[in-house]
Protein backbone atom coordinates (compact mmCIF):
# COMPACT_ATOMS: atom_id res chain seq x y z
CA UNK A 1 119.84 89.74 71.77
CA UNK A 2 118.88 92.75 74.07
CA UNK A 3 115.35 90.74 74.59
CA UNK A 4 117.66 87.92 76.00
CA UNK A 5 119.61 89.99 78.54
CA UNK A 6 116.18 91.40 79.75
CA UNK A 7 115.25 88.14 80.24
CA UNK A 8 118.29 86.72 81.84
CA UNK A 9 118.37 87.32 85.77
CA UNK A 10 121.29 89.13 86.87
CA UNK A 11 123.50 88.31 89.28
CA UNK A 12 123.67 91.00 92.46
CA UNK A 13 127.01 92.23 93.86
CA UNK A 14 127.17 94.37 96.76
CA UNK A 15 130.44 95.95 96.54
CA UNK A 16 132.33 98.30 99.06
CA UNK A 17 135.99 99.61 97.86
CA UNK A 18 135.08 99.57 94.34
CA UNK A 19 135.00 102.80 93.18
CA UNK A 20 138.53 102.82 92.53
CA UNK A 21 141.58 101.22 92.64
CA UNK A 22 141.50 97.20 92.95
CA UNK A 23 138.06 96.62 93.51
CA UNK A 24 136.97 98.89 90.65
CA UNK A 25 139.37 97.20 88.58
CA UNK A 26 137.67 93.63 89.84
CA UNK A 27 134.52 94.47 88.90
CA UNK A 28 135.71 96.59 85.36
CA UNK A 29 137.17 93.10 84.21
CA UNK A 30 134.04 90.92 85.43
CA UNK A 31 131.28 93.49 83.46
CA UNK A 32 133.88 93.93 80.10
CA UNK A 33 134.43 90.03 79.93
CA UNK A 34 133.42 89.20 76.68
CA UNK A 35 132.73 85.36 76.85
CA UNK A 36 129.13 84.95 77.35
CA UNK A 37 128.40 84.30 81.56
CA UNK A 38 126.38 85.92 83.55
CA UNK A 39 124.68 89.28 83.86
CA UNK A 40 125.27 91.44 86.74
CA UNK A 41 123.56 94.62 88.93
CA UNK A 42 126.94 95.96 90.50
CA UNK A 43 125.80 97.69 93.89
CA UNK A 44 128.61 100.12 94.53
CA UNK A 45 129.25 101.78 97.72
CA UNK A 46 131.29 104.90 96.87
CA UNK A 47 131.80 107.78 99.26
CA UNK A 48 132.20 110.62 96.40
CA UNK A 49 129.30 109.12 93.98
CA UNK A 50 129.93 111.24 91.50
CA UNK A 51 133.33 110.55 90.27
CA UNK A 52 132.15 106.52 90.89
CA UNK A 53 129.38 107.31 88.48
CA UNK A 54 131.87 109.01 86.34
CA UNK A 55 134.52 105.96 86.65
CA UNK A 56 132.05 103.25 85.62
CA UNK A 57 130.54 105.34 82.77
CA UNK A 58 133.99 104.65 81.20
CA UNK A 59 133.68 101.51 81.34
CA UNK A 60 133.27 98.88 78.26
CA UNK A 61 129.89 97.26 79.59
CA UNK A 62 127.25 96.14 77.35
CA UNK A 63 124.20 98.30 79.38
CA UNK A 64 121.59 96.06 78.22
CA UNK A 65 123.21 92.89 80.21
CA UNK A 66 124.88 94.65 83.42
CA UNK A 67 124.37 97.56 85.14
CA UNK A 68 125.74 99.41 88.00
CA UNK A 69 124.05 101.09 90.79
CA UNK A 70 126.06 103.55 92.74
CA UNK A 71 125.18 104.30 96.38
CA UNK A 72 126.51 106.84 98.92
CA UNK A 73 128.66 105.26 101.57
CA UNK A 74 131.31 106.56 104.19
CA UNK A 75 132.79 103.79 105.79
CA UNK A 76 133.97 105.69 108.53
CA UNK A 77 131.11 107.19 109.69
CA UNK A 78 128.29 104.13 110.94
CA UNK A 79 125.55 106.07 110.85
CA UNK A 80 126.19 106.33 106.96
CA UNK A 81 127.07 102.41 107.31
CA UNK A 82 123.25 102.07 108.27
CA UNK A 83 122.16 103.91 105.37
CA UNK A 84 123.59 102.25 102.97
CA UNK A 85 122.03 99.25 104.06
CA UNK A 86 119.22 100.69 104.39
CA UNK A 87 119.29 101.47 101.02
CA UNK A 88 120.66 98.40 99.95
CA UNK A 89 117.49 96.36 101.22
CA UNK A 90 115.13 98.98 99.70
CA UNK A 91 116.65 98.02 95.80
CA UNK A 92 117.08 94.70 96.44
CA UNK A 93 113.58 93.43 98.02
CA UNK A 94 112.51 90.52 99.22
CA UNK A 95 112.46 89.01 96.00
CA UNK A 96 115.13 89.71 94.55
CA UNK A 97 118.40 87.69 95.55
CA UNK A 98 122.37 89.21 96.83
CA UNK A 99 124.74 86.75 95.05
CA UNK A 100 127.57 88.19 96.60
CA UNK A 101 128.86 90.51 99.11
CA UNK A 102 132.11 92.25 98.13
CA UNK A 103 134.23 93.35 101.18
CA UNK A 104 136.94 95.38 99.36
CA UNK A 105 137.50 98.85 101.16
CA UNK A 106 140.42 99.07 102.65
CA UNK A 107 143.03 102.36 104.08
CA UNK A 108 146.33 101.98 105.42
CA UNK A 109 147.60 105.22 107.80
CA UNK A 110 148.87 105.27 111.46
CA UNK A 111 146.67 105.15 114.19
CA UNK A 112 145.66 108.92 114.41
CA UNK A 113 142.46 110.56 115.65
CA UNK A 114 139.25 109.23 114.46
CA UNK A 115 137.19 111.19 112.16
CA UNK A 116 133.82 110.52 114.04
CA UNK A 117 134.81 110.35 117.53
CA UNK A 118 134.84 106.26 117.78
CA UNK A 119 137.73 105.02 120.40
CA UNK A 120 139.00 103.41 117.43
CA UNK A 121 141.22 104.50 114.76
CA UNK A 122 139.91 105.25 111.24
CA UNK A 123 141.73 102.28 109.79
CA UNK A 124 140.32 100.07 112.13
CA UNK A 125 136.73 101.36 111.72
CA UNK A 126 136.62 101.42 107.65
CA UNK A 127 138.70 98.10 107.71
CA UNK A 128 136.83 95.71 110.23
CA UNK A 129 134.25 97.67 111.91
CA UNK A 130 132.40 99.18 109.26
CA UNK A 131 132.00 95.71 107.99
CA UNK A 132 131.42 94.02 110.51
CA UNK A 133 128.05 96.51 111.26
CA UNK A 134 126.79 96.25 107.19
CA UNK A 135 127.13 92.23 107.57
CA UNK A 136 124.64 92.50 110.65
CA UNK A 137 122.53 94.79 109.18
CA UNK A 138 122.32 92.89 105.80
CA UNK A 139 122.48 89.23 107.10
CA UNK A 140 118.61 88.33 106.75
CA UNK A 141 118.96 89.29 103.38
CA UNK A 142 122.31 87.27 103.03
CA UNK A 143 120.81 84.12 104.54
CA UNK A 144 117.90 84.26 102.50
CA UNK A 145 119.89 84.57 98.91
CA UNK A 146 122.23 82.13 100.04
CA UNK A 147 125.32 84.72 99.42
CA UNK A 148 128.98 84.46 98.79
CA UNK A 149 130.86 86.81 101.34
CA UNK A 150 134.27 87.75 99.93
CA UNK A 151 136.78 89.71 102.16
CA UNK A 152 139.48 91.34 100.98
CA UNK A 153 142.49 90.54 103.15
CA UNK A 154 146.10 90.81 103.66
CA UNK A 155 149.15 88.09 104.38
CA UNK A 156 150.13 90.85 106.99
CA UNK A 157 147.72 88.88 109.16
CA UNK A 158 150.55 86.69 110.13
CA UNK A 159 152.48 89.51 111.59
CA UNK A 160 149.22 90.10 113.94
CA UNK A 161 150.14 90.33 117.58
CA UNK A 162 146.70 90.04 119.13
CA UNK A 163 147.74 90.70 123.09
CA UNK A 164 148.80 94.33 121.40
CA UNK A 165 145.64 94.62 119.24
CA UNK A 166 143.82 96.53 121.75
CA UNK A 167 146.40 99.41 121.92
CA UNK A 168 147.69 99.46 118.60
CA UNK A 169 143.72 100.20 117.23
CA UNK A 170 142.65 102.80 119.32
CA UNK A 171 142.26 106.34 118.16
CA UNK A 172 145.89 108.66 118.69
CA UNK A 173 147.86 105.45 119.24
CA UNK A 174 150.14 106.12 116.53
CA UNK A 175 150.28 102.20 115.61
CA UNK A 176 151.40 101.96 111.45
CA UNK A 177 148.63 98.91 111.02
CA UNK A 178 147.11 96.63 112.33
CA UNK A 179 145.06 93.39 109.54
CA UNK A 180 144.59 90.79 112.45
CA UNK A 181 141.01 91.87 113.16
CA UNK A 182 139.32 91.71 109.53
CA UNK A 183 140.74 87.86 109.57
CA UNK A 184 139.25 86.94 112.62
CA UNK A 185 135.78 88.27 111.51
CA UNK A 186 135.60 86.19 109.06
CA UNK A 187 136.33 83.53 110.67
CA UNK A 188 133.64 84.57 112.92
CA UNK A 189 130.80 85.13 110.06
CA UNK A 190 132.04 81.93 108.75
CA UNK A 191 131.07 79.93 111.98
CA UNK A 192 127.59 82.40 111.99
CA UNK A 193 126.44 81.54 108.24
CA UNK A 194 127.64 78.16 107.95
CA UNK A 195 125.27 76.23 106.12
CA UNK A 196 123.64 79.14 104.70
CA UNK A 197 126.66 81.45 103.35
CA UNK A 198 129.84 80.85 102.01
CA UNK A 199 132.64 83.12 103.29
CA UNK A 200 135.66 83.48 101.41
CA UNK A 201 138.96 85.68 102.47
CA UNK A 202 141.29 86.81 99.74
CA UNK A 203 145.00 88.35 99.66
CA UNK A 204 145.19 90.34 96.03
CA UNK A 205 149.04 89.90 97.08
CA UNK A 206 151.30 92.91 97.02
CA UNK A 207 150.13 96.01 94.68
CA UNK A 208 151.98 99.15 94.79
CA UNK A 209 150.02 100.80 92.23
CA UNK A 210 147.28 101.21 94.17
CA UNK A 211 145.64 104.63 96.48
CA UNK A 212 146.09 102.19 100.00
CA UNK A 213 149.64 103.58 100.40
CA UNK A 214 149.55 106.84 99.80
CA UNK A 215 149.84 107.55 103.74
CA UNK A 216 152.74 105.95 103.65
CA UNK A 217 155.94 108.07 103.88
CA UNK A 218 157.95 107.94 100.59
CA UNK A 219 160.73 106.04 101.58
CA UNK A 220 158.40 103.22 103.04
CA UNK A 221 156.18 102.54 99.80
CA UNK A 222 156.12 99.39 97.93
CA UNK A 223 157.60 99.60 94.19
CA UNK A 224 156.97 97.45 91.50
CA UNK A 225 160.52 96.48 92.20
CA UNK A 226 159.56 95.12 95.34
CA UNK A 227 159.72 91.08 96.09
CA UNK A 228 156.47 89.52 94.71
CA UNK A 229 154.68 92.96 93.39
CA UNK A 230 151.86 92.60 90.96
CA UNK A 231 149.89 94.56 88.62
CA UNK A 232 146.04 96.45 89.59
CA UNK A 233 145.08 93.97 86.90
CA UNK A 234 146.72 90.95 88.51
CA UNK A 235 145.75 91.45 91.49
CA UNK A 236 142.03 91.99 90.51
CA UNK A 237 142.48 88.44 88.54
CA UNK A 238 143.45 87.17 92.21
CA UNK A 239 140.13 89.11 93.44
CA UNK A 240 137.50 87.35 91.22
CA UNK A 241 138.66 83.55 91.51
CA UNK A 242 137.16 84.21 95.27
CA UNK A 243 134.04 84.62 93.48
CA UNK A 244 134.00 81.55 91.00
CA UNK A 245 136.17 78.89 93.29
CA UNK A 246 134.88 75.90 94.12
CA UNK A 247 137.82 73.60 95.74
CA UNK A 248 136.80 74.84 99.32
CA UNK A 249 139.26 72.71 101.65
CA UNK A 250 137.56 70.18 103.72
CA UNK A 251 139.13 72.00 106.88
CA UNK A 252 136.15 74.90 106.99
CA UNK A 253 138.89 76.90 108.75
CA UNK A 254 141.24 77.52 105.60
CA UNK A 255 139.14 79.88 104.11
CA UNK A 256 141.58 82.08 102.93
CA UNK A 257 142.15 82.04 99.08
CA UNK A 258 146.04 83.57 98.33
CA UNK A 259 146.99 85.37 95.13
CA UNK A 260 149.08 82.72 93.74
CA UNK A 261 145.24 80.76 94.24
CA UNK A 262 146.00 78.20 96.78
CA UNK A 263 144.46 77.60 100.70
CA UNK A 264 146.46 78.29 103.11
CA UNK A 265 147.23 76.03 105.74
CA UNK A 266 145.90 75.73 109.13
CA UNK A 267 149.59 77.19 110.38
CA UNK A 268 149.69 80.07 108.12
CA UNK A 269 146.59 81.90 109.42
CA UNK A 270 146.82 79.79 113.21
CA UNK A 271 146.83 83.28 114.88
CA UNK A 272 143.60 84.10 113.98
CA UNK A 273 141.77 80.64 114.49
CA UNK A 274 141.13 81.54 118.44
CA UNK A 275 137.57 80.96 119.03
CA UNK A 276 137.83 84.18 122.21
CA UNK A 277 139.58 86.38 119.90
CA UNK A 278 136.95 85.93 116.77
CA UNK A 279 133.89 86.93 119.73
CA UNK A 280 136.47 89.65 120.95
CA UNK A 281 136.75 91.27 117.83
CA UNK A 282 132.74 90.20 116.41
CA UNK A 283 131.01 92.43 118.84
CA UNK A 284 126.99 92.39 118.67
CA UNK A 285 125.16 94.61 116.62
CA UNK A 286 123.51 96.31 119.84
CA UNK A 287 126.97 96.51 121.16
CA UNK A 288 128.31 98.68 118.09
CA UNK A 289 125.60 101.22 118.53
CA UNK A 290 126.27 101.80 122.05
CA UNK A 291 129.49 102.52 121.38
């Protein structure tokens, strides 16, 4: 048995958010799955490595099919966005393939000061920017394996005002959140890597039980009361059938996979199907470093 699992080529995931909360719970349930499947290298971008490392060493994984490789990563700081990649491409070389690429990171807080000096908020710069800047800096490698981009997203993208988008995100503005921009990025890579990439948004639906609200003020914090509120484990279930799907619309603009597991339509997500607003919000790789 172990001589099969050396044998068997493992599946790469490049994951950011997944050191805890839903994303670690995605990828706990995908390497303790007990039917046989696939084996996996989990690439884990984790910001405090150690207490990843320690998380995943908990974990019931047979070591001799998966493993997990933990990386530093601070999503608010670009310059650490670079290394990451940089490190990303150095254990994964050319010939080895990046099945997937697991967009998953994700704070909720008021627009307050940013913790690297960028003009934009923190949220806004761990949420879409951050992104954004690994997804240029890793898309030769993503052409060539032929990758599965799944981003994490929100239904809040339908409250998205985008004529207030360029207030509401900047640093100080004292906004309470913003998910229009992480939509319209993917949109954007979708239109980039068609024909090479498959890009995949997904709403976990609504999880109180996780860290992304803890900014929130007491009073305003989802419950499992609330309407519609589901389980970590749920919503990681919601999470992996981005990975495994395969009824893609015929419309390549509903790419967004909801918790219950249907497409959306066209008019659900219409606010963020603006060709000016995806190249607003997509800026250039040259562009990101200037600023």
């Amino acid at each position: 048995m172990a001589a099969q699992y050396q044998s068997q080529v493992k599946k790469v995931i490049i994951a950011t958010g997944a050191s805890s909360g839903l994303g670690f719970e995605a990828m706990k349930q995908l390497l303790e799955a007990k039917q046989f499947g696939s084996a996996y290298t989990v690439v884990v971008g984790a910001r405090d490595e150690a207490r990843a490392i320690t998380a995943y060493a908990q974990v019931k994984y047979d070591n001799l099919k998966h493993h997990v490789k933990v990386l530093r990563l601070d999503l608010a700081n670009l310059v650490s966005v670079r290394e990451f990649a940089k490190n990303v491409l150095a254990y994964a070389p050319d010939e080895q393939q990046v099945d997937y690429l697991f967009l998953c990171a994700a704070m909720s807080k008021d627009a307050g000061p940013s913790s690297y000096g960028s003009k934009w908020c923190d949220a806004q710069v761990v949420n879409h920017l951050s992104h954004h800047y690994l997804m240029h800096l890793l898309r030769n490698k993503l052409v060539a394996s032929k990758s599965r981009i799944v981003v994490v997203s929100s239904g809040g993208i339908r409250r998205g005002d985008p004529v207030q988008a360029d207030n509401v995100l900047l640093a100080n503005s004292g906004a309470d959140g913003f998910d229009f921009t992480q939509l319209l990025n993917a949109h954007w890579w979708r239109r980039q890597l068609a024909g090479s990439c498959t890009v995949v948004a997904v709403s976990p639906g609504l999880i109180p039980m996780t860290g992304i609200f803890r900014e929130y003020k007491e009073s305003k914090r989802p419950t499992m009361k609330s309407q519609d509120a589901k389980t970590v484990e749920e919503g990681a279930q919601s999470l992996l059938r981005a990975f495994k799907c395969t009824d893609m619309p015929d419309d390549p603009d509903r790419i967004f996979l909801t918790s219950w597991g249907q497409w959306w339509e066209r008019s659900d997500i219409q606010n963020t199907l603006d060709r000016e607003l995806q190249e607003k919000w997509s800026p250039s790789e040259e562009k990101i470093r200037r600023e």
